[in-house]
C-alpha atoms as a PDB file:
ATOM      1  CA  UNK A   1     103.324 117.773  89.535  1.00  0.00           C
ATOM      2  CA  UNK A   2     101.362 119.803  91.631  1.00  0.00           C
ATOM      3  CA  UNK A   3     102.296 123.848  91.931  1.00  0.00           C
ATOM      4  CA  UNK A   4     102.388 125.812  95.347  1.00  0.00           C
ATOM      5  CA  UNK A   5     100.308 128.430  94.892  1.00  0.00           C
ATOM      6  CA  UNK A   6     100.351 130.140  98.199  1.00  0.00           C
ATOM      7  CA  UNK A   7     104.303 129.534  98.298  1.00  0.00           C
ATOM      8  CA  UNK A   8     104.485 131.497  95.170  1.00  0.00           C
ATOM      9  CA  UNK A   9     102.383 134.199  96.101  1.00  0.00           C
ATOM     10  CA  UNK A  10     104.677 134.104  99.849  1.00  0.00           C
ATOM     11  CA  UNK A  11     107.895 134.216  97.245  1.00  0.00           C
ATOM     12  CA  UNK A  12     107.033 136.624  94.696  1.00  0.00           C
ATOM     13  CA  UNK A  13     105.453 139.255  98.033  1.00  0.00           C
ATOM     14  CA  UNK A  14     108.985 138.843  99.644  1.00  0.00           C
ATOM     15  CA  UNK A  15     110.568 139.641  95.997  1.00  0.00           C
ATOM     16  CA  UNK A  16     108.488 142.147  95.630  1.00  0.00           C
ATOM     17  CA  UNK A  17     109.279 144.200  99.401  1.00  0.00           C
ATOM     18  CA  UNK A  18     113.260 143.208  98.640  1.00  0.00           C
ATOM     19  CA  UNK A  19     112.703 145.305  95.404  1.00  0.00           C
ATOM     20  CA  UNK A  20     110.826 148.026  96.555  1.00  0.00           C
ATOM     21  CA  UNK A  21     112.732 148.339 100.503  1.00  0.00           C
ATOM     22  CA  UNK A  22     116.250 148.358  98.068  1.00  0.00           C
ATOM     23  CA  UNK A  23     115.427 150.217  95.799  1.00  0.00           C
ATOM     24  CA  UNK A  24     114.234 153.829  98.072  1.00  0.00           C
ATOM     25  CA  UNK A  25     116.793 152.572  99.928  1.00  0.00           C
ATOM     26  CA  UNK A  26     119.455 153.595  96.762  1.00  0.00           C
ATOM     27  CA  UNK A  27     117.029 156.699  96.520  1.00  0.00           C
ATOM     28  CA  UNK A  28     115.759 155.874  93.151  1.00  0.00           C
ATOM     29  CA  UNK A  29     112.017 156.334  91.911  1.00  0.00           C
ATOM     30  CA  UNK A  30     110.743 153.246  90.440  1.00  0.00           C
ATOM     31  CA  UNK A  31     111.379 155.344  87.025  1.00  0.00           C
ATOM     32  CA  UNK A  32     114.953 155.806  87.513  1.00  0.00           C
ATOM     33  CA  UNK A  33     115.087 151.815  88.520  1.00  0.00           C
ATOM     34  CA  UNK A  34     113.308 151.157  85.581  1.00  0.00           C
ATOM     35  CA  UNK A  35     115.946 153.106  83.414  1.00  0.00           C
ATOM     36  CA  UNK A  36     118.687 151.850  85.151  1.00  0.00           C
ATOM     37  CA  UNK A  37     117.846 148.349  84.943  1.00  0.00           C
ATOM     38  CA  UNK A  38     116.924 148.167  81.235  1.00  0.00           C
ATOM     39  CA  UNK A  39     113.328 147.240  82.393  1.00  0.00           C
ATOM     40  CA  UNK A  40     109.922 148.573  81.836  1.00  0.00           C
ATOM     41  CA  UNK A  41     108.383 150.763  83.846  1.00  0.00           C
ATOM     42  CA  UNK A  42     104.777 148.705  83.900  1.00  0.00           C
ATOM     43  CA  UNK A  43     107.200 145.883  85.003  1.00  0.00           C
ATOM     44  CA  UNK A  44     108.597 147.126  88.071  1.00  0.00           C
ATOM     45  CA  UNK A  45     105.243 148.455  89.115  1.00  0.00           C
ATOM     46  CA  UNK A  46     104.174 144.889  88.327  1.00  0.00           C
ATOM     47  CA  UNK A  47     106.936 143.229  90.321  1.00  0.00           C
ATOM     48  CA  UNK A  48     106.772 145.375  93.595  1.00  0.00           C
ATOM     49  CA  UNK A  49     102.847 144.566  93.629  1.00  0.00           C
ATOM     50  CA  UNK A  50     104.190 141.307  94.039  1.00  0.00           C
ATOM     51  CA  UNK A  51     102.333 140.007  90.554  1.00  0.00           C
ATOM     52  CA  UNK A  52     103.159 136.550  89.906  1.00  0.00           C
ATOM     53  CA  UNK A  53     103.282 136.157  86.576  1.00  0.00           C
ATOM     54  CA  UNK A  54     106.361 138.201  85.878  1.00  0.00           C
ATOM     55  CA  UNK A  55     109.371 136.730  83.813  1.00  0.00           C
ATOM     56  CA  UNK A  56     112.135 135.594  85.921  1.00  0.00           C
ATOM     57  CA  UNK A  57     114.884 136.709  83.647  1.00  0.00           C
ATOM     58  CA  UNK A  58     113.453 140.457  83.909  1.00  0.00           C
ATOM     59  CA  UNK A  59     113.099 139.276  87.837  1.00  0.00           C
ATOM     60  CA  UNK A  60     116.415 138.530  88.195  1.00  0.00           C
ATOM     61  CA  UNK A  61     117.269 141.779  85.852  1.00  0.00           C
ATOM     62  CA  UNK A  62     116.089 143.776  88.732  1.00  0.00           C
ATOM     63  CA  UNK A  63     117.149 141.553  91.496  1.00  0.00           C
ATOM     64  CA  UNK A  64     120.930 141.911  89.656  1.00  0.00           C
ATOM     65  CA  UNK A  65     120.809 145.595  90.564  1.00  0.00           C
ATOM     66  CA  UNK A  66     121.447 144.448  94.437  1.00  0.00           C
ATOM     67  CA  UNK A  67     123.648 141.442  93.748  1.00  0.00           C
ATOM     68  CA  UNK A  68     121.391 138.742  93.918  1.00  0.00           C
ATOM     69  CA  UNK A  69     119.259 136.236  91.473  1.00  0.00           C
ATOM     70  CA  UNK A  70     116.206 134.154  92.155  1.00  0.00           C
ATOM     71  CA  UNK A  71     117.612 130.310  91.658  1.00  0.00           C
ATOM     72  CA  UNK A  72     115.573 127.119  91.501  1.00  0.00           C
ATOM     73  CA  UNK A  73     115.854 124.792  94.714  1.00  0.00           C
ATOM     74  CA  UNK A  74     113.343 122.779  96.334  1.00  0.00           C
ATOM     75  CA  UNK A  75     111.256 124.253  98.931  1.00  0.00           C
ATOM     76  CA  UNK A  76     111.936 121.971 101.728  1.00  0.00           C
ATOM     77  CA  UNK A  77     115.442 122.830 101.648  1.00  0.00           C
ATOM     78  CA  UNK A  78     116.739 119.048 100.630  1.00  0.00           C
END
């Protein structure tokens, strides 16, 4: 099974903006997220660098916050 490594990096850098873009757009620091989200700190800085070795339950933790969830699906769309 071979793993996408450029289409994870694409994924996790579109996360990561969705995060960031939603959350100034609510007006909170990434402290206040942090706090209101349950999660670390360390973590969102992590996630809105777009790391890709982040836990997708904390992922979809923040993600939650704006209605949404990261889901598995293929990447061709079938």
């Amino acid at each position: 099974m071979k793993r996408n490594i450029l289409g994870s990096e694409i994924v996790m850098n579109r996360i990561a903006e969705f995060v960031k873009e939603n959350r100034k757009a609510a007006g909170l620091t990434q402290e206040q997220f942090a706090i209101r989200s349950g999660l670390g700190l360390r973590f969102i800085r992590e996630l809105e660098q777009g790391k890709e070795t982040v836990r997708m339950d904390k992922v979809n933790a923040a993600l939650g916050m704006f209605d949404m969830e990261v889901v598995p699906g293929r990447k061709d769309g079938k």
